[in-house]
N, C-alpha and C. Protein backbone atom coordinates (compact mmCIF):
# COMPACT_ATOMS: atom_id res chain seq x y z
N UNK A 1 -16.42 10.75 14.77
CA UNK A 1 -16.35 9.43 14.22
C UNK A 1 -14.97 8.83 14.41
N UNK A 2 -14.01 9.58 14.33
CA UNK A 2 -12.50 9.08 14.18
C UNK A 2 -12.20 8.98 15.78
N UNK A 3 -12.57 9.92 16.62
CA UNK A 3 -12.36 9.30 18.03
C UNK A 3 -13.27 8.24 18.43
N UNK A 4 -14.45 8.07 18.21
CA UNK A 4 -15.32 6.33 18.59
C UNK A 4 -14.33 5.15 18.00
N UNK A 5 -14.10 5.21 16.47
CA UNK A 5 -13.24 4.11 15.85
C UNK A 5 -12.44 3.85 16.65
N UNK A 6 -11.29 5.06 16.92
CA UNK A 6 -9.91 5.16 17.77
C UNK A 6 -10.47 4.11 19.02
N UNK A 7 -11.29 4.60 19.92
CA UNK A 7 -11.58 4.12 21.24
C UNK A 7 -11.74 2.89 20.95
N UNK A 8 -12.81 2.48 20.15
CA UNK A 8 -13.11 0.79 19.86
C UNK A 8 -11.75 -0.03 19.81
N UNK A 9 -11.13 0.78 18.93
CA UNK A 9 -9.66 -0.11 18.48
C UNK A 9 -8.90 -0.37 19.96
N UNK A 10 -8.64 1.06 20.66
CA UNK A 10 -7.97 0.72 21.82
C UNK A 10 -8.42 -0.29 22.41
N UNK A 11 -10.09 -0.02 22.92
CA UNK A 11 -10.87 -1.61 23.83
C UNK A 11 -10.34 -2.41 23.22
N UNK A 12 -10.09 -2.84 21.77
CA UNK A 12 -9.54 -4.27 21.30
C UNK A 12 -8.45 -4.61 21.54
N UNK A 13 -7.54 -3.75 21.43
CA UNK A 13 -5.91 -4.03 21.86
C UNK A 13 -5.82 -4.57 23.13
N UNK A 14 -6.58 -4.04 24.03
CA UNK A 14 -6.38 -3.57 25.31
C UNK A 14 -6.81 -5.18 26.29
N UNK A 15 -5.92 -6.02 26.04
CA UNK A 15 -6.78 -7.44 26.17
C UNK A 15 -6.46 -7.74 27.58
N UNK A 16 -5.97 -6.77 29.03
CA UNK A 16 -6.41 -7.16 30.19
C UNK A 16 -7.27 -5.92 30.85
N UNK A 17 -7.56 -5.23 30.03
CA UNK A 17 -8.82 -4.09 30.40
C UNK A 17 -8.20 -3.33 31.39
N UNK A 18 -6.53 -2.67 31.12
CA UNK A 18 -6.29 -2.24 32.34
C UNK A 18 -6.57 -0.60 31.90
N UNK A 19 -6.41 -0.14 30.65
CA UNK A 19 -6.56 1.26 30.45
C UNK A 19 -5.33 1.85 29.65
N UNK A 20 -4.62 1.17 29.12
CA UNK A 20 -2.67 1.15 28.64
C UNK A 20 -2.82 -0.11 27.49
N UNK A 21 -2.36 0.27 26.86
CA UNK A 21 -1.34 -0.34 25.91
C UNK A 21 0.18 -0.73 25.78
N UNK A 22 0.26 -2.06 26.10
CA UNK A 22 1.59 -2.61 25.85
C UNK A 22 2.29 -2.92 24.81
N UNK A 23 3.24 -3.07 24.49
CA UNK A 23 3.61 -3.40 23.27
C UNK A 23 3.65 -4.86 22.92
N UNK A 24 3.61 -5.61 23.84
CA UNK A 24 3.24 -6.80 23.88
C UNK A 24 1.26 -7.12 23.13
N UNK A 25 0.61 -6.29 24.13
CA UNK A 25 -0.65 -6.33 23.11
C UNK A 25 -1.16 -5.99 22.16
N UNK A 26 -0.05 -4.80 21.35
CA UNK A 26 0.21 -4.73 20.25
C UNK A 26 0.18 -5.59 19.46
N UNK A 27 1.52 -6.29 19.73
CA UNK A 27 2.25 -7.51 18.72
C UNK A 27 0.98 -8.58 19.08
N UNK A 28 0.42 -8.59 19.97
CA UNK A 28 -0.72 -9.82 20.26
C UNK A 28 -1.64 -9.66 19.40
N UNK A 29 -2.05 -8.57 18.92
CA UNK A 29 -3.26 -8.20 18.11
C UNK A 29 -3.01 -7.81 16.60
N UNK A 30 -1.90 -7.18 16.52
CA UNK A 30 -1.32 -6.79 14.83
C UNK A 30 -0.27 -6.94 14.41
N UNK A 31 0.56 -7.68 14.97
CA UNK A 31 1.77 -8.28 14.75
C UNK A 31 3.20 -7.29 14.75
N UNK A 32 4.05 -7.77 14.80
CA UNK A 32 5.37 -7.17 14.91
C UNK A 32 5.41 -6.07 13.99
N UNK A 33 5.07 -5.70 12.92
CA UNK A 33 5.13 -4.66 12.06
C UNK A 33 4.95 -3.67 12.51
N UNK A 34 3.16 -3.88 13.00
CA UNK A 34 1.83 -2.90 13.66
C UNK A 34 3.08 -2.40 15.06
N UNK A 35 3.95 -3.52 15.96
CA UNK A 35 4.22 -2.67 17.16
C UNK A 35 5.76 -1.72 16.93
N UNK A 36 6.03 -1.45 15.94
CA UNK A 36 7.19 -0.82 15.29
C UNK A 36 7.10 0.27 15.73
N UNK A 37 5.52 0.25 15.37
CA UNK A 37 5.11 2.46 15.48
C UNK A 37 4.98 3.11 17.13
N UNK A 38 5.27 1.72 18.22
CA UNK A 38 4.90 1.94 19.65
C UNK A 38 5.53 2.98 20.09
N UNK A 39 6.84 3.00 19.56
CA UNK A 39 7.74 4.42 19.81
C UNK A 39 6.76 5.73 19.34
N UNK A 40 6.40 5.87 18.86
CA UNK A 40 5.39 7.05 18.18
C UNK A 40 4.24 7.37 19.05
N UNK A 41 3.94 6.37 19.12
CA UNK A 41 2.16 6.36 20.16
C UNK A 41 2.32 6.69 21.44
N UNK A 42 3.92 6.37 22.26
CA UNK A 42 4.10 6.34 23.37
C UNK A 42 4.66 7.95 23.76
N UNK A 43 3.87 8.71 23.53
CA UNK A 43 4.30 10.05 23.21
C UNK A 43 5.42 10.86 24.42
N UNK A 44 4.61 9.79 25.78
CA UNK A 44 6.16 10.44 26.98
C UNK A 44 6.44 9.46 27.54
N UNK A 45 6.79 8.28 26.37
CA UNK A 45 8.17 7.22 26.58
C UNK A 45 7.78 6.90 28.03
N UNK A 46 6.57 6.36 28.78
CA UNK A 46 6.46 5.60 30.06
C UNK A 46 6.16 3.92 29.66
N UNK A 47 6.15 3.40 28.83
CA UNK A 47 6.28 2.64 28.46
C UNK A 47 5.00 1.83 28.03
N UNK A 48 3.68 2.89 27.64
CA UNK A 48 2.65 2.21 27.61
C UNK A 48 1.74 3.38 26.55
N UNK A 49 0.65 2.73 26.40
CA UNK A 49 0.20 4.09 25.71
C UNK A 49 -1.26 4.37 26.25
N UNK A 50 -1.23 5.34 26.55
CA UNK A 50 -2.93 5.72 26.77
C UNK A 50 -4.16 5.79 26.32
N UNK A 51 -4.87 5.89 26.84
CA UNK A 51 -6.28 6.50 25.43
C UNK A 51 -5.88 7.52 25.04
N UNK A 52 -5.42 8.64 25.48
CA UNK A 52 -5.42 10.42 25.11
C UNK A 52 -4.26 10.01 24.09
N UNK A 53 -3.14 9.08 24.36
CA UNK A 53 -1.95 9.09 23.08
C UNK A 53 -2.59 8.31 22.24
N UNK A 54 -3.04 7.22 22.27
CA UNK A 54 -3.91 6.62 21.09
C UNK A 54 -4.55 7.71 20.85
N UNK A 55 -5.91 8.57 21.33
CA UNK A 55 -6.60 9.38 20.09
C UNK A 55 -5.75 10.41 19.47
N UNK A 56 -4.52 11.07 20.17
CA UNK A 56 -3.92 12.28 19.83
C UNK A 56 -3.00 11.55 18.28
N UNK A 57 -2.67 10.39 18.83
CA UNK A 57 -2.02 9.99 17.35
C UNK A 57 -2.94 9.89 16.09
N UNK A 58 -3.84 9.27 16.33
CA UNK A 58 -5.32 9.13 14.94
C UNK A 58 -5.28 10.41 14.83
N UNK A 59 -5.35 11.84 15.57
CA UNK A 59 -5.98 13.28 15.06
C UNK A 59 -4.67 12.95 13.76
N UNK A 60 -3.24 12.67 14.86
CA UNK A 60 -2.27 13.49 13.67
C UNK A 60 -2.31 12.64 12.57
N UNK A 61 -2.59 11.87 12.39
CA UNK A 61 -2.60 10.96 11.30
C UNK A 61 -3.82 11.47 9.84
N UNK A 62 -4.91 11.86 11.44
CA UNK A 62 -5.66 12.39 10.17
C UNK A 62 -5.68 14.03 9.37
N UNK A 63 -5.34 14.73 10.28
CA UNK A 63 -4.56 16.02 10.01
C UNK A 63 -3.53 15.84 8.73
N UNK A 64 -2.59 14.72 9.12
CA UNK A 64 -1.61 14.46 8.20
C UNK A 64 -2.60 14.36 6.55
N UNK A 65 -3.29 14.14 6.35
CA UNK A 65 -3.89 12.92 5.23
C UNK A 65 -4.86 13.94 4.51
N UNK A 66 -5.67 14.93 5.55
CA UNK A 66 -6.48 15.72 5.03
C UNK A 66 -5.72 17.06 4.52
N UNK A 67 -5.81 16.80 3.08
CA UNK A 67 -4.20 17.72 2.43
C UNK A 67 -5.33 19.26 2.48
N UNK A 68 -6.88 19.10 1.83
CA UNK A 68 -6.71 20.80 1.51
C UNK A 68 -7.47 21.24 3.20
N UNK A 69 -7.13 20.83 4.25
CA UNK A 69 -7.78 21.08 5.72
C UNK A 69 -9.08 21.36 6.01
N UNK A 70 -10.22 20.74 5.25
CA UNK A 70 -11.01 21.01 5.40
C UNK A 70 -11.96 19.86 6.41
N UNK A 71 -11.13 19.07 7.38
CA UNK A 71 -12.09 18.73 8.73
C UNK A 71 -12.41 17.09 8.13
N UNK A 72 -12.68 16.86 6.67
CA UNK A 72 -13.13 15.77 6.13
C UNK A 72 -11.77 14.93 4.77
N UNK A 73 -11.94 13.67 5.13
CA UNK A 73 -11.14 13.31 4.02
C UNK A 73 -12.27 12.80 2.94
N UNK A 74 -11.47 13.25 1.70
CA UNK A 74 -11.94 12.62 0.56
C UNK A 74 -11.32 11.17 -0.01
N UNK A 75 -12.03 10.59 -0.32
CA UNK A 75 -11.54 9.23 -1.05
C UNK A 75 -9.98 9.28 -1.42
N UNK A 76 -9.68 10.17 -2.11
CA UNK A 76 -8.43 10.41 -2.37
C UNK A 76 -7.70 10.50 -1.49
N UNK A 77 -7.50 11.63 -0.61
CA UNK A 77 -6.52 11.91 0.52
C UNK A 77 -6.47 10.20 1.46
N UNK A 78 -7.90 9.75 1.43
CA UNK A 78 -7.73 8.44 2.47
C UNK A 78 -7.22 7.51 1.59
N UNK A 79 -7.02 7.28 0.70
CA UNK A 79 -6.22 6.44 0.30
C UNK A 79 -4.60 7.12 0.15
N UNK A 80 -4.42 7.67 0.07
CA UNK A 80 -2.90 8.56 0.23
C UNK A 80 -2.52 7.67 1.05
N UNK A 81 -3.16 7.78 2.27
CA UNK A 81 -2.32 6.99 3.84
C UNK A 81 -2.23 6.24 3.86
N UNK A 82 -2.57 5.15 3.47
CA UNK A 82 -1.65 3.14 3.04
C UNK A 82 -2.02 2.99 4.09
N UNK A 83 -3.35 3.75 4.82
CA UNK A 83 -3.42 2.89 6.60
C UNK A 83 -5.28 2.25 6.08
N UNK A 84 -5.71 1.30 7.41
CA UNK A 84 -6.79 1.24 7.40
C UNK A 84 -7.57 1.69 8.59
């Protein structure tokens, strides 16, 4: 489920269908805040982000969030993360 979401989101960012993420279509789609984290996503600094770094970031995010590791978040833990 968390990699389909992930993918959808990328197709949305992704507003000349090339396969990358710019930071420009970042800021086009979620504003200057949202492209803060581009340093993070861009995991080997080529200046774009992939599908595999987009989904590898959602795992860690959700890894991060799911405190007792059991594969699923609970209401609780997902609200922990201040993300949507």
């Amino acid at each position: 489920e968390l990699d389909a979401a992930r993918l959808a989101e990328f197709q949305r960012l992704d507003s000349n269908s090339d396969g990358r993420l710019t930071r420009a279509e970042i800021v086009a789609a979620r504003g200057e805040a949202a492209a803060a984290r581009f340093g993070e996503l861009d995991a080997n600094r080529d200046g774009f982000v992939t599908r595999p770094e987009f989904l590898a970031a959602g795992r860690a995010i959700f890894r991060a969030a799911d405190a007792n590791a059991d594969g699923k978040l609970s209401f609780e833990e997902f609200a922990r993360t201040g993300r949507r």
